[in-house]
Each structure stands twice: as C-alpha cells, then as structure tokens.
C-alpha atoms as a PDB file:
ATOM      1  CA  UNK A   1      18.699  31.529 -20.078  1.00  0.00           C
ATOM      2  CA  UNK A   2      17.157  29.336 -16.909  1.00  0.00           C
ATOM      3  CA  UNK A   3      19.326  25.882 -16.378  1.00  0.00           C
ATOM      4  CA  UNK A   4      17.660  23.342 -14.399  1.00  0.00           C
ATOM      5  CA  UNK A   5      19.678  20.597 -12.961  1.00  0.00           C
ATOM      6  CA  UNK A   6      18.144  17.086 -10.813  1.00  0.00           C
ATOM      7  CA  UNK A   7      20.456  14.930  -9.067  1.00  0.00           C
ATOM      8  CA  UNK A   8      19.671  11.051 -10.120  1.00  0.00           C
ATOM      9  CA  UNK A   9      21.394   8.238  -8.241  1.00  0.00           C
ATOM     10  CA  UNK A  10      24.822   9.428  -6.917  1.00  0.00           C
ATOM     11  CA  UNK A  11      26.650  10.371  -9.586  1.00  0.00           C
ATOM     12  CA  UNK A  12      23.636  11.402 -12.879  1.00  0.00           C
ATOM     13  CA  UNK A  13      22.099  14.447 -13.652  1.00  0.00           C
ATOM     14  CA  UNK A  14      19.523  15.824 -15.245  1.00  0.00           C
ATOM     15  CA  UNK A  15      19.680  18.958 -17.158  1.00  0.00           C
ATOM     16  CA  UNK A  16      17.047  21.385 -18.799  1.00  0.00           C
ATOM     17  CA  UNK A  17      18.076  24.412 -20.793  1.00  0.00           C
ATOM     18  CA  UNK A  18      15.310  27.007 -21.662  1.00  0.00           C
ATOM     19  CA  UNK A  19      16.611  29.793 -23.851  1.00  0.00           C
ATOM     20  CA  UNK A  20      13.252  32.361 -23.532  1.00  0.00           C
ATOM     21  CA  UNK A  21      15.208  35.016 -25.218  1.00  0.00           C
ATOM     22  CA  UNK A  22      16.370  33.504 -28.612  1.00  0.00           C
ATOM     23  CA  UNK A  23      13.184  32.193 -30.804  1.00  0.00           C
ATOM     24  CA  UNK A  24      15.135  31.481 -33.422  1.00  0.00           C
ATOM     25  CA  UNK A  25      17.207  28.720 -31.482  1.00  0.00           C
ATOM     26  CA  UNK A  26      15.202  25.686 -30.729  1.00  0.00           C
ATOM     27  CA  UNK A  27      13.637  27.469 -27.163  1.00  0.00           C
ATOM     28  CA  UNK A  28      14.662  24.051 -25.015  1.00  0.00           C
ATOM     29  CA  UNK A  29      16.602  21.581 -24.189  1.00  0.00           C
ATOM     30  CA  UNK A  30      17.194  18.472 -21.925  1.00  0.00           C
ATOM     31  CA  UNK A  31      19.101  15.111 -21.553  1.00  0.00           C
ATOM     32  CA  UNK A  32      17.619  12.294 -22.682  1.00  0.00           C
ATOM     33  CA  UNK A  33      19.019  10.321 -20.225  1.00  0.00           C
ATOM     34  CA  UNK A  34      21.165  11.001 -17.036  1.00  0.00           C
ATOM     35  CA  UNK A  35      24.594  11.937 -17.601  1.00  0.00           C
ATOM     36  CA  UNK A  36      27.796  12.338 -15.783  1.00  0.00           C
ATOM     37  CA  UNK A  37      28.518  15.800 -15.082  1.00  0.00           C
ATOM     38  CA  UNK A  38      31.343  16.220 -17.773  1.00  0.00           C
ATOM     39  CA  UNK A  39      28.937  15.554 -20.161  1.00  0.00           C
ATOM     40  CA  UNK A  40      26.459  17.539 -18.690  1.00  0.00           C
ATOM     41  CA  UNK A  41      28.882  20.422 -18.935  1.00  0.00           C
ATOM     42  CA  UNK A  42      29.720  19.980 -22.569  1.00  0.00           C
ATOM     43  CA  UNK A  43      26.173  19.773 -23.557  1.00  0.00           C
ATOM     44  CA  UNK A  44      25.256  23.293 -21.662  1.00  0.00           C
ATOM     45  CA  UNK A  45      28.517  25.133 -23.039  1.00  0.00           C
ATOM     46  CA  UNK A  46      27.810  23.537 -26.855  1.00  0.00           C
ATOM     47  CA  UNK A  47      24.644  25.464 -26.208  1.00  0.00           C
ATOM     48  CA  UNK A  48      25.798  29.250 -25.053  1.00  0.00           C
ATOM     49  CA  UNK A  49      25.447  28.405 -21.032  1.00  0.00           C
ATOM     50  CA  UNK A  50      27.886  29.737 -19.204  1.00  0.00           C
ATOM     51  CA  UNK A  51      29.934  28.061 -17.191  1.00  0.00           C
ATOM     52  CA  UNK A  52      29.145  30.408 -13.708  1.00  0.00           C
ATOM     53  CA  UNK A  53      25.682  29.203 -14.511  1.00  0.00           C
ATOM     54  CA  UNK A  54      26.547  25.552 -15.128  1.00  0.00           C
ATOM     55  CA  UNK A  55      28.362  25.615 -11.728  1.00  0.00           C
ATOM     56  CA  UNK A  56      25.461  27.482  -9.814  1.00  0.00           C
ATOM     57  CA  UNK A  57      22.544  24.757 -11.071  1.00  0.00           C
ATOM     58  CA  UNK A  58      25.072  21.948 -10.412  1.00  0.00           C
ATOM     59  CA  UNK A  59      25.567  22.958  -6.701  1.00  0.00           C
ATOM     60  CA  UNK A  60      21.509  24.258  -6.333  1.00  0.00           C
ATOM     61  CA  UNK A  61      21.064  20.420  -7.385  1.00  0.00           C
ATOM     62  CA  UNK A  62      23.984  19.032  -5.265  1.00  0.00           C
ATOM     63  CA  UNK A  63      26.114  20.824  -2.626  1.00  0.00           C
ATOM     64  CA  UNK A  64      28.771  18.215  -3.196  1.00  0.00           C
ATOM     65  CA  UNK A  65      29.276  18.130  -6.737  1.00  0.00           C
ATOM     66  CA  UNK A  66      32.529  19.362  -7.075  1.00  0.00           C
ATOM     67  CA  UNK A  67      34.054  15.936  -5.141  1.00  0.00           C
ATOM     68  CA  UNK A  68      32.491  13.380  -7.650  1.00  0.00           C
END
C-alpha cells in the first residue's frame, strides 16, 4: 500500500492510495478535490490504510500538520 499526500493552500490535501497488492480491490484511489485532513483520514482508513501510514504521508507532505 503506497499513500501519497500534496499539501494545497494551507489547510487541503491531496491524497492518492495505490493498493499494488490487492487486484481484486479497485488498484487506486484519490480525492477528487482537496480535503481537510479529517476527511482525508476517514477516506484512507474506509480503505484499509493504516493510520501510522496516514500520519507518516501527512507529515512527508507537511511537517506541521498536526497544529491545523
């Protein structure tokens, strides 16, 4: 599972969810639109991320997430 995650404006993100190991699952996934991090979250964990790896491609994107 790879999560991708691109700051947009101050407080939107980005996300893109490849699954490479589980063909029978749609293989990818992104947000249409830029979201606030609570929804980003409950999009990832609705689709088997874990939340370590939620919190690792937030900060890679943003060192400061955790404050907004």
């Amino acid at each position: 599972m790879s999560i991708k995650i691109t700051k947009v404006g101050d407080s939107r993100y980005l996300a893109q969810l490849a699954l490479p190991d589980m063909p029978a699952v749609k293989a990818e996934w992104s947000t249409p639109v830029p979201m606030g991090i609570d929804q980003v979250i409950e999009e990832l964990l609705k689709r088997g991320a874990h939340q370590t790896d939620i919190g690792d491609a937030f900060y890679a994107a943003d060192p400061n997430w955790l404050t907004k």
